[in-house]
C-alpha atoms as a PDB file:
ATOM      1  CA  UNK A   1     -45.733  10.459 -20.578  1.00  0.00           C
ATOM      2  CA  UNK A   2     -44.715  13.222 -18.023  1.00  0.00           C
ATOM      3  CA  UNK A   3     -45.756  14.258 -14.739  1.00  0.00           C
ATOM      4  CA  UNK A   4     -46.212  17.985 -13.736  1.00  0.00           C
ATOM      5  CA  UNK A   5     -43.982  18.451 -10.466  1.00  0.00           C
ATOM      6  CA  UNK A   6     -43.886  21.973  -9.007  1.00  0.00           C
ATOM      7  CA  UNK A   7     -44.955  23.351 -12.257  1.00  0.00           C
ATOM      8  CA  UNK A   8     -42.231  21.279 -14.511  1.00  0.00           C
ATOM      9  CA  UNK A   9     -43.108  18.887 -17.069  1.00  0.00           C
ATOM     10  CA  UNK A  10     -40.539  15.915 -15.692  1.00  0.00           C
ATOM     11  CA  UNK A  11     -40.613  12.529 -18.292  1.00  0.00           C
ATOM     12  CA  UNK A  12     -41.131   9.518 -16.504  1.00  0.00           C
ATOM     13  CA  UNK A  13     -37.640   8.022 -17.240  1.00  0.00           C
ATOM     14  CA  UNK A  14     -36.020  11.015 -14.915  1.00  0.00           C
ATOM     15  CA  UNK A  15     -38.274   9.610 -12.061  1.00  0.00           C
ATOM     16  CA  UNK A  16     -37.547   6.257 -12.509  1.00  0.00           C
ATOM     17  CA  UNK A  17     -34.135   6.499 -13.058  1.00  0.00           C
ATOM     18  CA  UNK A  18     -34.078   8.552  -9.204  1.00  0.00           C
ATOM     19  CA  UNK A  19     -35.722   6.653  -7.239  1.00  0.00           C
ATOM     20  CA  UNK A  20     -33.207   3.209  -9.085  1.00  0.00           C
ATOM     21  CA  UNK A  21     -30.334   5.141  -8.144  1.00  0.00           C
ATOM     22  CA  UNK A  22     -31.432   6.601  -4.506  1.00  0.00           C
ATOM     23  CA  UNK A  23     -32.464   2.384  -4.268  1.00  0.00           C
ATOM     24  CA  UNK A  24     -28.877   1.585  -5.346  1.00  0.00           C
ATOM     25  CA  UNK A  25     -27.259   4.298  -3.248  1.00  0.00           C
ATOM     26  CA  UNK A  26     -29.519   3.359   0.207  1.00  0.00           C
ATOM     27  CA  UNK A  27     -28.270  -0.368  -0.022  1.00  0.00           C
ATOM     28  CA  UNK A  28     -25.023   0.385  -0.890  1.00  0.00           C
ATOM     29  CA  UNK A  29     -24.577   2.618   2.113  1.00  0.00           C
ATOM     30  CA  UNK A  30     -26.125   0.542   4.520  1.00  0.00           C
ATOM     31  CA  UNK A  31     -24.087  -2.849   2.904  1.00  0.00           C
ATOM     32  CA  UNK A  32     -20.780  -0.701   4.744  1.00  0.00           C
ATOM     33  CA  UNK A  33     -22.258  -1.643   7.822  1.00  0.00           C
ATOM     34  CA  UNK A  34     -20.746  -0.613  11.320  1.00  0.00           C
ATOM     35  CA  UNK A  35     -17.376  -0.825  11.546  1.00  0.00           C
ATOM     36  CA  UNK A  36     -15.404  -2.032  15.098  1.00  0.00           C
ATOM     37  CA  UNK A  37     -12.961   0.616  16.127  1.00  0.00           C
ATOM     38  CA  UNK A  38     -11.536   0.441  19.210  1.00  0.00           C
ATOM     39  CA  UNK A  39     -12.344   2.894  21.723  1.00  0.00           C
ATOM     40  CA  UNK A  40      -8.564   3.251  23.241  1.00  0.00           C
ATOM     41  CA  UNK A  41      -5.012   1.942  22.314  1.00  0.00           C
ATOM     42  CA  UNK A  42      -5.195  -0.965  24.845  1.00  0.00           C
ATOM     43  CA  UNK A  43      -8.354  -2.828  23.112  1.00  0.00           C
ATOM     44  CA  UNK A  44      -6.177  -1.979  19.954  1.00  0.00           C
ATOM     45  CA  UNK A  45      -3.163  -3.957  21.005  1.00  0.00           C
ATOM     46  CA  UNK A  46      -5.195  -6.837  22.772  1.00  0.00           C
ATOM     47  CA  UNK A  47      -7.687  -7.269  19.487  1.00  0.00           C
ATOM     48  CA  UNK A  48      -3.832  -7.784  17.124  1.00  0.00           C
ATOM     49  CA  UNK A  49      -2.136 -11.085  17.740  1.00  0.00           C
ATOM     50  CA  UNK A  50       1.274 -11.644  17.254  1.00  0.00           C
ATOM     51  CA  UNK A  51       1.746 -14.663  15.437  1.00  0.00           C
ATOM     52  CA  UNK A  52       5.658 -15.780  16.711  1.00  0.00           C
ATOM     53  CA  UNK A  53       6.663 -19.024  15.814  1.00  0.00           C
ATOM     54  CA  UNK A  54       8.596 -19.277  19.209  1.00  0.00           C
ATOM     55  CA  UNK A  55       8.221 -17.701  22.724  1.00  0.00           C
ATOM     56  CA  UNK A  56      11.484 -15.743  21.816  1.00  0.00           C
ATOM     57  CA  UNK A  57      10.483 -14.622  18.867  1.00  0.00           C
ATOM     58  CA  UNK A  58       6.976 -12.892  20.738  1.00  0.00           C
ATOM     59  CA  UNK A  59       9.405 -11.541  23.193  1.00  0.00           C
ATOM     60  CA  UNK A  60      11.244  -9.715  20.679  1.00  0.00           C
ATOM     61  CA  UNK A  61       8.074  -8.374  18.881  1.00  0.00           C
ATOM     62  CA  UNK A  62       6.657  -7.047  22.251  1.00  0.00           C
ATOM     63  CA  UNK A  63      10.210  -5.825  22.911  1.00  0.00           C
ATOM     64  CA  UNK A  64      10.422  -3.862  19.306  1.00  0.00           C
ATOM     65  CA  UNK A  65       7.352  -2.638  20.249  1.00  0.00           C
ATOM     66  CA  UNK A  66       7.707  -1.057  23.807  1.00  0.00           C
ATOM     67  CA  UNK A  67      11.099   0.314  22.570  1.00  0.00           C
ATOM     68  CA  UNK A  68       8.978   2.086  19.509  1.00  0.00           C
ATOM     69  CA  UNK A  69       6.331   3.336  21.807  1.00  0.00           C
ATOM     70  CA  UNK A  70       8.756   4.713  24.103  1.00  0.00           C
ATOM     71  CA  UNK A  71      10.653   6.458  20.973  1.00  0.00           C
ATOM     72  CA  UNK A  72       6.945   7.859  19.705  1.00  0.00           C
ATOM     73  CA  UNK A  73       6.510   9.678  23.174  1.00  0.00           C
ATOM     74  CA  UNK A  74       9.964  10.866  23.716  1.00  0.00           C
ATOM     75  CA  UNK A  75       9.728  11.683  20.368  1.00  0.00           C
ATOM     76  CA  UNK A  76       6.126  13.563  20.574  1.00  0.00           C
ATOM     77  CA  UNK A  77       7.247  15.611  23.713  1.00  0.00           C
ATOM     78  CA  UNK A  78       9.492  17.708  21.782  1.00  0.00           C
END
């Protein structure tokens, strides 16, 4: 069986097979759902723990990390 669409004869499997894969594409897309990105680089570094296994070893990481931040801006002034 077709169907006449704007003046086309258009089988019955072509529809069906649309509106399956529009179906499969609409839950697929809204399965992504929102994602959380923070809106600065402060709720970036406060949402990432640092998982030391001693207080000296988080004071290093932080450390490691100021020192690369401050090498990033010298670094991005130039």
């Amino acid at each position: 069986m077709t169907y006449t669409i704007l003046g086309r004869a258009i089988p019955k499997e072509y529809l069906s097979m649309g509106v399956l894969g529009s179906l499969a594409g609409f839950v697929a897309y809204k399965q992504t759902g929102k994602k959380n990105i923070p809106k600065s680089v402060e709720e970036a570094k406060k949402a990432v723990p640092i998982n030391a296994g001693s207080s000296e070893e988080e004071q290093f990481i932080r450390k490691f990390i100021a020192d690369a931040e401050k090498e990033g801006a010298a670094a991005s002034k130039h």
